[in-house]
Protein backbone atom coordinates (compact mmCIF):
# COMPACT_ATOMS: atom_id res chain seq x y z
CA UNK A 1 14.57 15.14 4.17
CA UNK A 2 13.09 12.37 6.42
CA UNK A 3 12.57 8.57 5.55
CA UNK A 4 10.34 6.76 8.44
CA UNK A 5 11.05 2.72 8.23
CA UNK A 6 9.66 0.15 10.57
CA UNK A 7 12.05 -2.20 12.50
CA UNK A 8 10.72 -5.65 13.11
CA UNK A 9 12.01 -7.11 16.39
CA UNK A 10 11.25 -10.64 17.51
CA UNK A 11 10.47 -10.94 21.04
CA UNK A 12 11.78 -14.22 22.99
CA UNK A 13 9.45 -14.38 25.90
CA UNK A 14 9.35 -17.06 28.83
CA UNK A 15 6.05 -18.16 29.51
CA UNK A 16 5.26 -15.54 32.77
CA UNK A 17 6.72 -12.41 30.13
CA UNK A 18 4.22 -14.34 27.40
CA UNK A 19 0.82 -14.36 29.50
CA UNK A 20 2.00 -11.16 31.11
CA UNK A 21 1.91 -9.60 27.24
CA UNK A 22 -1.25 -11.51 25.96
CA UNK A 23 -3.13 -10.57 29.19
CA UNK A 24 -2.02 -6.50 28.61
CA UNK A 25 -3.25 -7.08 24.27
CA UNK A 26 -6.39 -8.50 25.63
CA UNK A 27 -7.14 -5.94 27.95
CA UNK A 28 -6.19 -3.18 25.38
CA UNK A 29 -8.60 -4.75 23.07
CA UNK A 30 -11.30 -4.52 25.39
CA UNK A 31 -11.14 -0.64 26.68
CA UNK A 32 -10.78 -0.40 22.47
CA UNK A 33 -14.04 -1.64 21.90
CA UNK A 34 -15.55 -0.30 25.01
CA UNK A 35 -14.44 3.08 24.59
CA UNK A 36 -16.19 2.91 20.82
CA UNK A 37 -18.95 1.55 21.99
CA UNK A 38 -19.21 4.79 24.01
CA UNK A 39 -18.22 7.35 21.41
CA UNK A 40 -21.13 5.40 19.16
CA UNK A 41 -23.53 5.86 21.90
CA UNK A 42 -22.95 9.85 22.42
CA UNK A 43 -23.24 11.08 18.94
CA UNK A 44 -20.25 9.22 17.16
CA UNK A 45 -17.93 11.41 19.39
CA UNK A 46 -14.22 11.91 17.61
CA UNK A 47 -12.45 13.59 19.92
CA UNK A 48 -9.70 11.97 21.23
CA UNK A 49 -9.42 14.73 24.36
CA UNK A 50 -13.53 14.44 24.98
CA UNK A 51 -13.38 10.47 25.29
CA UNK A 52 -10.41 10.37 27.49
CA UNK A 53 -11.90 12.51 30.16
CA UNK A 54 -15.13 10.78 30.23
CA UNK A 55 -13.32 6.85 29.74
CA UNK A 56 -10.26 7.44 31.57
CA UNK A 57 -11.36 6.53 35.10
CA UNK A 58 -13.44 3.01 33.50
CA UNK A 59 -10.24 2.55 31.47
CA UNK A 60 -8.11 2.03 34.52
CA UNK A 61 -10.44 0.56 37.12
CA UNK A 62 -12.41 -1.59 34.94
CA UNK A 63 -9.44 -2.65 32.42
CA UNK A 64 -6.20 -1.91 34.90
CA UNK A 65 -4.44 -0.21 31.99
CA UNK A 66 -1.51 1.77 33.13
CA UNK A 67 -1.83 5.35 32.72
CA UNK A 68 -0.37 6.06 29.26
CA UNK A 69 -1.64 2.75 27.55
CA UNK A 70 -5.40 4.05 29.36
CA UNK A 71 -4.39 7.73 27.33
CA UNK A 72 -3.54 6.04 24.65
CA UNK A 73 -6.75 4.05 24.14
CA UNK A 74 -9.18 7.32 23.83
CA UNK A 75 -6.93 8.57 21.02
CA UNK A 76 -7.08 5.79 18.88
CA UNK A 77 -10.72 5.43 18.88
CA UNK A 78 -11.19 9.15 18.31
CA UNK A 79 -8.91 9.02 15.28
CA UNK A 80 -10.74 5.83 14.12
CA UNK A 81 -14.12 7.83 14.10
CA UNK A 82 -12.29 10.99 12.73
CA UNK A 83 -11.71 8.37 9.52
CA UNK A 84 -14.65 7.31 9.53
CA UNK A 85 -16.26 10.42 9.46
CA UNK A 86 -14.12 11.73 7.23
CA UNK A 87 -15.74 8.93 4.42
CA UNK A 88 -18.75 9.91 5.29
CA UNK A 89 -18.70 13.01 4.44
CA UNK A 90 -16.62 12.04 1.04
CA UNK A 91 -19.55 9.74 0.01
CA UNK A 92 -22.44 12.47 0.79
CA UNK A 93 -20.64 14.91 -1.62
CA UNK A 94 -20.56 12.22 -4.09
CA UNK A 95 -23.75 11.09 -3.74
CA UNK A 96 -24.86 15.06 -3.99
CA UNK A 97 -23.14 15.27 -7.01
CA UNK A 98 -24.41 11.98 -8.63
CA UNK A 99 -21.26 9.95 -9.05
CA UNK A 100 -22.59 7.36 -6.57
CA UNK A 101 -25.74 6.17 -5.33
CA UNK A 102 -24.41 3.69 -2.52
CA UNK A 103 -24.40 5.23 0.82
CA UNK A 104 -21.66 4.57 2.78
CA UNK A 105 -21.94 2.43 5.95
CA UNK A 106 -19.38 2.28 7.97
CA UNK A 107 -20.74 4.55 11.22
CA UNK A 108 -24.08 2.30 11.12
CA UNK A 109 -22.22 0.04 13.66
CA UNK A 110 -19.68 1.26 16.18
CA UNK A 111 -16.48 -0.06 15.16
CA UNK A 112 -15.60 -3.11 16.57
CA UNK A 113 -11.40 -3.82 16.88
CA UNK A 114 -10.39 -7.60 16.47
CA UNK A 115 -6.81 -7.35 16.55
CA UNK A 116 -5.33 -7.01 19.68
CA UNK A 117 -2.29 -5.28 18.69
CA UNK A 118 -1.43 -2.42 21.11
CA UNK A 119 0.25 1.09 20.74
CA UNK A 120 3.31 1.75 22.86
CA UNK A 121 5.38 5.36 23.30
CA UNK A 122 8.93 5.47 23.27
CA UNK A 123 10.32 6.14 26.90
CA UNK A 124 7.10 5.96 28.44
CA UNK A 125 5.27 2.57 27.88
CA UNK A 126 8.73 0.72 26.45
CA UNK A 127 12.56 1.50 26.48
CA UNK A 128 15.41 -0.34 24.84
CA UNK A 129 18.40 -2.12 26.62
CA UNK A 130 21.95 -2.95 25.92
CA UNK A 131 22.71 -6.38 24.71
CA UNK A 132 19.78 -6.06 22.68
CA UNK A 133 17.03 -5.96 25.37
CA UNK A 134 13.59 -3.97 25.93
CA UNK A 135 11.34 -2.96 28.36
CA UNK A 136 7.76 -3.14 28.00
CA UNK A 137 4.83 -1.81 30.22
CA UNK A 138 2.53 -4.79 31.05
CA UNK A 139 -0.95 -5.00 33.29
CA UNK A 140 1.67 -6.08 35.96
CA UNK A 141 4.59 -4.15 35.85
CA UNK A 142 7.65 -3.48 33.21
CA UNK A 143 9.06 -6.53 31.65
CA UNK A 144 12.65 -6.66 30.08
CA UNK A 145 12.67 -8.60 27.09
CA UNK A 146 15.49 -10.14 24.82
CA UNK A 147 15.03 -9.50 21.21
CA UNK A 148 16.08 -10.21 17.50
CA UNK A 149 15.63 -8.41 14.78
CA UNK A 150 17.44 -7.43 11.21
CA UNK A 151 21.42 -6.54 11.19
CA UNK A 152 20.33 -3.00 9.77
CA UNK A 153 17.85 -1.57 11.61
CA UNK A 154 19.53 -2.99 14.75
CA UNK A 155 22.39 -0.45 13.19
CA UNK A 156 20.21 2.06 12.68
CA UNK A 157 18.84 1.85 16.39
CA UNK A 158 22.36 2.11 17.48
CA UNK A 159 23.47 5.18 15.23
CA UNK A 160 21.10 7.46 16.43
CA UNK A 161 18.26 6.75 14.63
CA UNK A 162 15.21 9.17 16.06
CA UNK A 163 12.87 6.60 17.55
CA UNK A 164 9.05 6.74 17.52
CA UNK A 165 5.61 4.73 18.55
CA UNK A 166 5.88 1.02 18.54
CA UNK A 167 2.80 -1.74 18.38
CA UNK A 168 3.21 -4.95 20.07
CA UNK A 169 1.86 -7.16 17.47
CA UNK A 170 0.89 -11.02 18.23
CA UNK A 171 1.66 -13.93 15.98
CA UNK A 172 -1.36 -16.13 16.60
CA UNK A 173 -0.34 -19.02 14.38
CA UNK A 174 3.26 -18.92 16.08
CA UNK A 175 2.67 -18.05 18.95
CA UNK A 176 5.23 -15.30 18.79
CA UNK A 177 5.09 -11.61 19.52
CA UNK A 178 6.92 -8.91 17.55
CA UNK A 179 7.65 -5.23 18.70
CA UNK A 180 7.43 -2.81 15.63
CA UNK A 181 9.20 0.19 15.99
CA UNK A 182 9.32 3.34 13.86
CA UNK A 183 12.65 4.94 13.36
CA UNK A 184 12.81 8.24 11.32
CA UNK A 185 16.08 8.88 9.72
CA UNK A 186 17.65 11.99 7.65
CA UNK A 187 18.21 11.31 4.17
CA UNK A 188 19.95 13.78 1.78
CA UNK A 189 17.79 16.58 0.07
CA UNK A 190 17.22 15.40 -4.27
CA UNK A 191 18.37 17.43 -6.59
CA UNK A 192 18.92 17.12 -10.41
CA UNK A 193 22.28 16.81 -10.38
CA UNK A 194 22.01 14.06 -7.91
CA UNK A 195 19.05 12.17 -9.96
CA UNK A 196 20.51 12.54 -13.49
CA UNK A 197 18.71 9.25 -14.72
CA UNK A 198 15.51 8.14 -15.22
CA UNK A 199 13.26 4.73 -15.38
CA UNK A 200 9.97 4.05 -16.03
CA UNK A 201 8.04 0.92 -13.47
CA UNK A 202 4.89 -0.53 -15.39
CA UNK A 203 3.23 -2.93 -13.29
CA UNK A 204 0.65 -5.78 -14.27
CA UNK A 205 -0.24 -9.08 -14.05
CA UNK A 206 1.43 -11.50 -16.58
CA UNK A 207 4.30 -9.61 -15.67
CA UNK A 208 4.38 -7.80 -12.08
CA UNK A 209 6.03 -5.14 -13.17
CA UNK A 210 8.23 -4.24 -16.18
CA UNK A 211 11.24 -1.61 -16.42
CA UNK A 212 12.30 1.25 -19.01
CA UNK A 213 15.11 4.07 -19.53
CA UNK A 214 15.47 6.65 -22.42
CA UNK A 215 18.39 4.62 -22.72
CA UNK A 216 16.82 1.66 -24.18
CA UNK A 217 17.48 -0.91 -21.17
CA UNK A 218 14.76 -3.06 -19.89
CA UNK A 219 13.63 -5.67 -17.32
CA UNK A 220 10.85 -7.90 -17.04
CA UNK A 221 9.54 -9.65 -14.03
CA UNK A 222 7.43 -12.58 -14.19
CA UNK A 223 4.59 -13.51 -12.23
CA UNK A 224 3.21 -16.05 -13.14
CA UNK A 225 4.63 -18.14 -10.20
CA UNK A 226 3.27 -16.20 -7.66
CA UNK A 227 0.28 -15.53 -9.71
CA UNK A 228 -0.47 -19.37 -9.92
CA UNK A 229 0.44 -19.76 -6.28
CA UNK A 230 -2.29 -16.65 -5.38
CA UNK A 231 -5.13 -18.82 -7.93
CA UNK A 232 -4.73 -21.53 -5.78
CA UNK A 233 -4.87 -19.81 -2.19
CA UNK A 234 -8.09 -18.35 -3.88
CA UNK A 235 -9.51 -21.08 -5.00
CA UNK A 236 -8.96 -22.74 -1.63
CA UNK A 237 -10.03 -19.77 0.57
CA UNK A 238 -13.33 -20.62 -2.07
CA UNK A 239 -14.07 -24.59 -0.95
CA UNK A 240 -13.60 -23.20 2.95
CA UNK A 241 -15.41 -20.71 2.68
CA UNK A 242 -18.56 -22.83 1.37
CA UNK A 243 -17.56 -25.40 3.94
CA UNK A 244 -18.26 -22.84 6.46
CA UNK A 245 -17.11 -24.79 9.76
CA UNK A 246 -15.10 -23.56 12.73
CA UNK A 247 -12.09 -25.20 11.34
CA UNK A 248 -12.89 -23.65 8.05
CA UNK A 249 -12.32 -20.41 9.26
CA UNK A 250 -9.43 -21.15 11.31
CA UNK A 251 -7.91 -22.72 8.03
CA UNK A 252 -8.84 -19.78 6.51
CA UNK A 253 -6.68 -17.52 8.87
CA UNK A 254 -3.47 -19.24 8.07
CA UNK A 255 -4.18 -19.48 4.33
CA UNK A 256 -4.78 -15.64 4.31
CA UNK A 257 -1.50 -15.54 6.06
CA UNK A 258 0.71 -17.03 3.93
CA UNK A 259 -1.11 -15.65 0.54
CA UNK A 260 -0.17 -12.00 2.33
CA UNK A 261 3.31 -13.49 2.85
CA UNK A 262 3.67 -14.73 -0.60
CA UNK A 263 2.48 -11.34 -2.04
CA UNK A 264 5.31 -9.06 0.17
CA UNK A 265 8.09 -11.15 -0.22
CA UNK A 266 7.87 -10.95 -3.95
CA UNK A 267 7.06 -6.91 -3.96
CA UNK A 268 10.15 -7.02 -1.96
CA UNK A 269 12.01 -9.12 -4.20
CA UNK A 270 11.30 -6.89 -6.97
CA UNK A 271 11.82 -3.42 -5.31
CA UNK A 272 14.50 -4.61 -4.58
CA UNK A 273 16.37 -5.11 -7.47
CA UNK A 274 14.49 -2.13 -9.24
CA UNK A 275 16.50 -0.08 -6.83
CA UNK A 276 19.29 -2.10 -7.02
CA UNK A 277 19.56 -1.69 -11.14
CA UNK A 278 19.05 2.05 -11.46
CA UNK A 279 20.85 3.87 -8.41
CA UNK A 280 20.68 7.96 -7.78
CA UNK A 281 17.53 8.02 -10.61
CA UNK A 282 14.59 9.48 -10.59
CA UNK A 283 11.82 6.37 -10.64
CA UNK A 284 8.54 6.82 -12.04
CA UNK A 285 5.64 5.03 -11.09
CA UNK A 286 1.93 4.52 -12.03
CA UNK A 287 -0.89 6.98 -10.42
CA UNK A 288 -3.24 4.12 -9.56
CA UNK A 289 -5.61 6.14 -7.61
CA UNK A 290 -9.10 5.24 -8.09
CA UNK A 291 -7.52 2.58 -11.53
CA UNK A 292 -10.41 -0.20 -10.78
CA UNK A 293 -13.28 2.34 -11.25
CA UNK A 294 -11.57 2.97 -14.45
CA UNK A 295 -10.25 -0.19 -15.59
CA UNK A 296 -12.01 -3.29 -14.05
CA UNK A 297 -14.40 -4.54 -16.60
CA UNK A 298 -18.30 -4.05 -15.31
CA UNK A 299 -21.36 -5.71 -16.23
CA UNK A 300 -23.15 -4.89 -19.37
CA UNK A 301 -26.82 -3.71 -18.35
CA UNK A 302 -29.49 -5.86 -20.44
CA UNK A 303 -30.82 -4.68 -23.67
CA UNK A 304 -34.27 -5.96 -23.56
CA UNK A 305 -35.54 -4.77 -19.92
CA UNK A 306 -33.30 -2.60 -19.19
CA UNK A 307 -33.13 -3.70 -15.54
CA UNK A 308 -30.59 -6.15 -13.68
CA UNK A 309 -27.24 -7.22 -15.36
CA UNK A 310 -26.53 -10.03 -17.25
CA UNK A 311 -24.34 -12.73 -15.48
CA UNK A 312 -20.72 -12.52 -15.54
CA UNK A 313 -18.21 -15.05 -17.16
CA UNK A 314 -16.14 -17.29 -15.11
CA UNK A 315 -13.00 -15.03 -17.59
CA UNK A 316 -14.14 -11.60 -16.46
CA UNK A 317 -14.49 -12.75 -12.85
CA UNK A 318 -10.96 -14.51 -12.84
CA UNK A 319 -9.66 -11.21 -14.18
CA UNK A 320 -11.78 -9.27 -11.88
CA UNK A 321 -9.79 -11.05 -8.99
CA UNK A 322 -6.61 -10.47 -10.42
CA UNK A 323 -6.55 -7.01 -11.26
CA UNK A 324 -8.19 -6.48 -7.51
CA UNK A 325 -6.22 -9.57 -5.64
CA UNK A 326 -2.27 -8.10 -6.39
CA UNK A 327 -0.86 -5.56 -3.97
CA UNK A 328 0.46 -2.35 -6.28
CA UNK A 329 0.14 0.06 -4.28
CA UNK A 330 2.52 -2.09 -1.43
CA UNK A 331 4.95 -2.83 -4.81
CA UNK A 332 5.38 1.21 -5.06
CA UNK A 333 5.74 2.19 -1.53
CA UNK A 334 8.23 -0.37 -1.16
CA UNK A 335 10.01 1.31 -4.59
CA UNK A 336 9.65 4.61 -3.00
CA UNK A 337 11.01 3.76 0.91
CA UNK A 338 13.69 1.56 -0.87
CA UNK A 339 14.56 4.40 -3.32
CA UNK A 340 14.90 7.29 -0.84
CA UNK A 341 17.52 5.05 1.36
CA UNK A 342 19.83 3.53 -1.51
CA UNK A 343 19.51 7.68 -3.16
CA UNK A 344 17.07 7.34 -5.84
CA UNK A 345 13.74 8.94 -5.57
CA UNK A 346 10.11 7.97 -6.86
CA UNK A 347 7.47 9.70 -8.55
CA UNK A 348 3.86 9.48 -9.75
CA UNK A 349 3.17 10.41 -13.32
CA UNK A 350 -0.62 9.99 -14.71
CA UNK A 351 -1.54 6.21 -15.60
CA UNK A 352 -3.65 7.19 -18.35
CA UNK A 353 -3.76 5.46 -21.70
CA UNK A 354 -0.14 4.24 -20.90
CA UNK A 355 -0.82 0.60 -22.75
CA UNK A 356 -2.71 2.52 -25.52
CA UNK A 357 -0.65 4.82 -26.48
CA UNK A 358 2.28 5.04 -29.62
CA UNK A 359 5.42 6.03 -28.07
CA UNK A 360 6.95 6.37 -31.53
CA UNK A 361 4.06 8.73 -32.87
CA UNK A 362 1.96 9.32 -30.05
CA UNK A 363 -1.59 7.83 -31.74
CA UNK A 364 -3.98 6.49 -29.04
CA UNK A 365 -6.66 4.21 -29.42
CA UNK A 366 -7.69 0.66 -27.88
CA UNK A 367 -6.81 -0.90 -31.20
CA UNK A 368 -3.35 -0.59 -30.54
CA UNK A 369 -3.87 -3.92 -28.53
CA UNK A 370 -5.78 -6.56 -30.42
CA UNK A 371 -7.90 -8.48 -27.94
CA UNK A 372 -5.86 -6.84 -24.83
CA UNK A 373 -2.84 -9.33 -25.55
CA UNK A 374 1.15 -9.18 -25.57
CA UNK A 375 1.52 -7.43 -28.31
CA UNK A 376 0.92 -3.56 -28.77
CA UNK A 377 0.62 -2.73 -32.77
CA UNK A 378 0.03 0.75 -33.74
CA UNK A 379 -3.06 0.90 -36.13
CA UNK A 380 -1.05 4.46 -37.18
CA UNK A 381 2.22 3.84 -37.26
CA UNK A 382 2.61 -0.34 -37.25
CA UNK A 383 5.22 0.18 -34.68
CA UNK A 384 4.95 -3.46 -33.27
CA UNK A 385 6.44 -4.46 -29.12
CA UNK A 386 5.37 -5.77 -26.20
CA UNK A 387 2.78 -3.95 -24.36
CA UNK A 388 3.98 -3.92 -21.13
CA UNK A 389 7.29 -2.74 -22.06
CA UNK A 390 5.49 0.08 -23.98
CA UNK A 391 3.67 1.07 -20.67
CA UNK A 392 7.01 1.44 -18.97
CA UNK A 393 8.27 3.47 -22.10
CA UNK A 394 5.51 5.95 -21.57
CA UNK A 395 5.72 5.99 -17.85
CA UNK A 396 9.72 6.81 -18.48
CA UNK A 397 8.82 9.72 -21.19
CA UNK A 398 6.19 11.19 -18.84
CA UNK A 399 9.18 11.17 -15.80
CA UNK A 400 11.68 12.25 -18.02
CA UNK A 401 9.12 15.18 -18.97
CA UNK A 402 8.51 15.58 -14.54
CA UNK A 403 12.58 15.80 -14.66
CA UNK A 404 12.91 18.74 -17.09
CA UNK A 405 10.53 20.70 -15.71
CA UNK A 406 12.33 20.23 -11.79
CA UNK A 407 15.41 20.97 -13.63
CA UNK A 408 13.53 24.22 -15.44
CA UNK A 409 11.41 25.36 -12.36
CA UNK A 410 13.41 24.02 -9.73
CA UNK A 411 9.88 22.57 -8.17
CA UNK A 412 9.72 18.90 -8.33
CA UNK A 413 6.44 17.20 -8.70
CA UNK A 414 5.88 13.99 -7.25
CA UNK A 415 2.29 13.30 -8.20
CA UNK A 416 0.33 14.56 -11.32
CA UNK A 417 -1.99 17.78 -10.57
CA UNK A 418 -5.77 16.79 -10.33
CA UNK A 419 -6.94 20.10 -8.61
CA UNK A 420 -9.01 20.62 -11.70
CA UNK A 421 -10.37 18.98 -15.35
CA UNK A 422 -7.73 22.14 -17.53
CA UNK A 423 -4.76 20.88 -15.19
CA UNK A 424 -5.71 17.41 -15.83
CA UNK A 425 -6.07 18.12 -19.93
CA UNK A 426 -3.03 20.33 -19.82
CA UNK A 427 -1.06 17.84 -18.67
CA UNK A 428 -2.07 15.46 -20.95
CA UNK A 429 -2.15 17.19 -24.07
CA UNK A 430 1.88 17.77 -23.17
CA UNK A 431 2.15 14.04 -22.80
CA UNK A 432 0.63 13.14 -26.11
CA UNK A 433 3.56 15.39 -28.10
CA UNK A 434 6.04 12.49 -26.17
CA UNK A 435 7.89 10.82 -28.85
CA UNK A 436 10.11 7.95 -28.18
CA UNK A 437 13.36 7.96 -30.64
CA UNK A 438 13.66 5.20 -33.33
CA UNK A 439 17.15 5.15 -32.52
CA UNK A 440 16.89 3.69 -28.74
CA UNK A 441 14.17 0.98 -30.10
CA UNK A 442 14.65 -2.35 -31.65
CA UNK A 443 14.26 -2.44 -35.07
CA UNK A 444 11.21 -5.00 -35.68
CA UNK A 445 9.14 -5.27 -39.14
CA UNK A 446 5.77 -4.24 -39.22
């Protein structure tokens, strides 16, 4: 089994290897934008092999890309368009079959790249060094480079760690270039013998995510710090943007930088010690695919004219943002990278009424939480506990029912089966038998 990580090495340049890097990004940037321009201009063209052999010769004269960065250029535009036409075609046969009427506009314009972060190939456009060294193709020749970078991926580089594609990537604020390097490295095969336990991951917002085991133990993590932190950034980014000025927007830049900051270190903080707490177990997580078509709360349409919407509350907006703003989708890949290398593995198990639903009897309803609060009572049962920790519970039957049947079929599944509406109703009619044992809960009075 293969786990791909990316090592982050920071690049201490002199000020010729520094303009001799920005002057290659820039260039890069340009063929980029040059070569869609093109593509846009000759039917939206997404091959990769057709735009290199009509750019390739502007590429190098025009730009003075080496060779392989000039190859590399018509590639990444023709997999950009290949994307892009890819959503296209996703929104017409949504549109066709009425579940949208927005049509989707993202080949109106020919895409235009901002970032000037540039694609390198291992042994061919850079090369690492002993004593922690690495050579990098510039406009102007190959530049050796001294570098820094974690204690564990510089092991990892060492032992023989299959090395792919790197991206130079520029620090504007900082001034500071960083060379990001995949390394691929073989992990031992999962088995059921070797994943014995199992925990449930709810995430959310008063709490960023909260942890269960058949077993009865539990962990909450707050964020409200970060949350509070994140309300102000937004409520900042709000005054600048109004403001609208030049240094506005450059204001804006480093505010959106250290709100993105904010938001990884504390997924990585809490993957972290998720991982940490429950090694060799099989980790299940949420299925959030698609969750804010489902979940956000939407404008009511007006009675009387039955046109428009009526105007949303400052409450549902605020929530709006912060069911939209937090990044749970980065919280479970880091779970799942994190998981694979410490011998753990994660799962997806269907998010579905997971906060409405009685783990004790299995009754769902949206009573079950009064005015979407803490508490989750069961209008069936009265069993009465916190709702987030009942997600988790339910997110930690619904793995432990994944585990049986790997252990039964020998096929593990690690993401609920949506190929059809009888798989999808199958599957959750076997979840709603679920019961959680009396014995593993606190005894609380109804």
């Amino acid at each position: 089994m293969k786990q791909i990580i990316t090592a982050k090495l920071k690049l201490h340049t002199d000020s010729a290897q520094f303009q001799a890097l920005r002057a290659t990004q820039l260039a890069y940037r340009d063929a980029l934008n040059y070569v869609s321009r093109y593509a846009f201009e000759h039917g939206k063209m997404s091959s990769g092999r057709a735009l290199q052999r009509e750019c390739y010769d502007t590429i190098r004269l025009q730009y003075g890309l080496p060779a392989q960065l000039a190859c590399n250029v018509p590639r990444q535009v023709g997999a950009t368009y290949t994307t892009l036409w890819t959503k296209v075609k996703l929104n017409a046969a949504l549109r066709k079959a009425g579940e949208t009427k927005k049509r989707y506009k993202g080949l109106d314009t020919p895409p235009k790249y901002v970032s000037p972060t540039l694609t390198y190939n291992f042994h061919r456009d850079y090369s690492l060094k002993e004593d922690e060294q690495v050579s990098l193709l510039t406009l102007d020749g190959r530049v050796i480079v001294s570098y820094r970078a974690y204690r564990n991926h510089v092991a990892l580089i060492h032992q023989g760690a299959h090395i792919g594609a790197a991206k130079l990537w520029y620090d504007k604020p900082r001034k500071q270039f960083y060379l990001l390097i995949t390394l691929e490295m073989e992990v031992a095969e999962p088995t059921p013998e070797s994943h014995k336990h199992v925990v449930g991951v709810d995430v959310g917002q008063r709490y960023l995510a909260v942890t269960a085991t058949p077993t009865n133990d539990a962990s909450f993590y707050s964020g409200k710090a970060v949350r509070t932190q994140a309300d102000h950034y937004a409520r900042l980014r709000k005054r600048l943007q109004k403001k609208g000025t030049r240094s506005a927007t450059r204001r804006l830049v480093v505010i959106s930088g250290r709100e993105r900051r904010l938001k990884q270190d504390a997924n990585h903080l809490i993957s972290r010690r998720i991982v940490d707490q429950h090694p060799h177990s099989l980790i299940g997580l949420e299925d959030l695919t698609h969750i804010r078509d489902r979940v956000m709360r939407r404008t009511h349409k007006r009675k009387k004219h039955g046109k428009g919407y009526e105007p949303v509350s400052s409450k549902q907006r605020k929530a709006n943002r912060h069911a939209s703003k937090w990044a749970f989708a980065e919280l479970h890949s880091y779970i799942a990278y994190k998981a694979t290398l410490s011998g753990s593995m994660a799962v997806k198990v269907d998010a579905h009424y997971t906060s409405q639903a009685c783990p004790i009897c299995g009754y769902t309803s949206e009573g079950n939480r009064p005015h979407h609060g803490l508490l989750f009572v069961c209008q069936s049962c009265h069993y009465i506990l916190h709702a987030d920790l009942i997600g988790a519970r339910n997110v930690a039957l619904r793995t432990l029912l994944t585990r049986q049947d790997w252990v039964s079929t020998g096929v593990l599944s690690v993401r609920p089966d949506v190929s059809c509406d009888e798989a999808k109703a199958a599957r959750r009619q076997r979840y709603a038998e679920l019961r959680w044992s009396r014995d593993t809960s606190p005894r609380l009075q109804p």
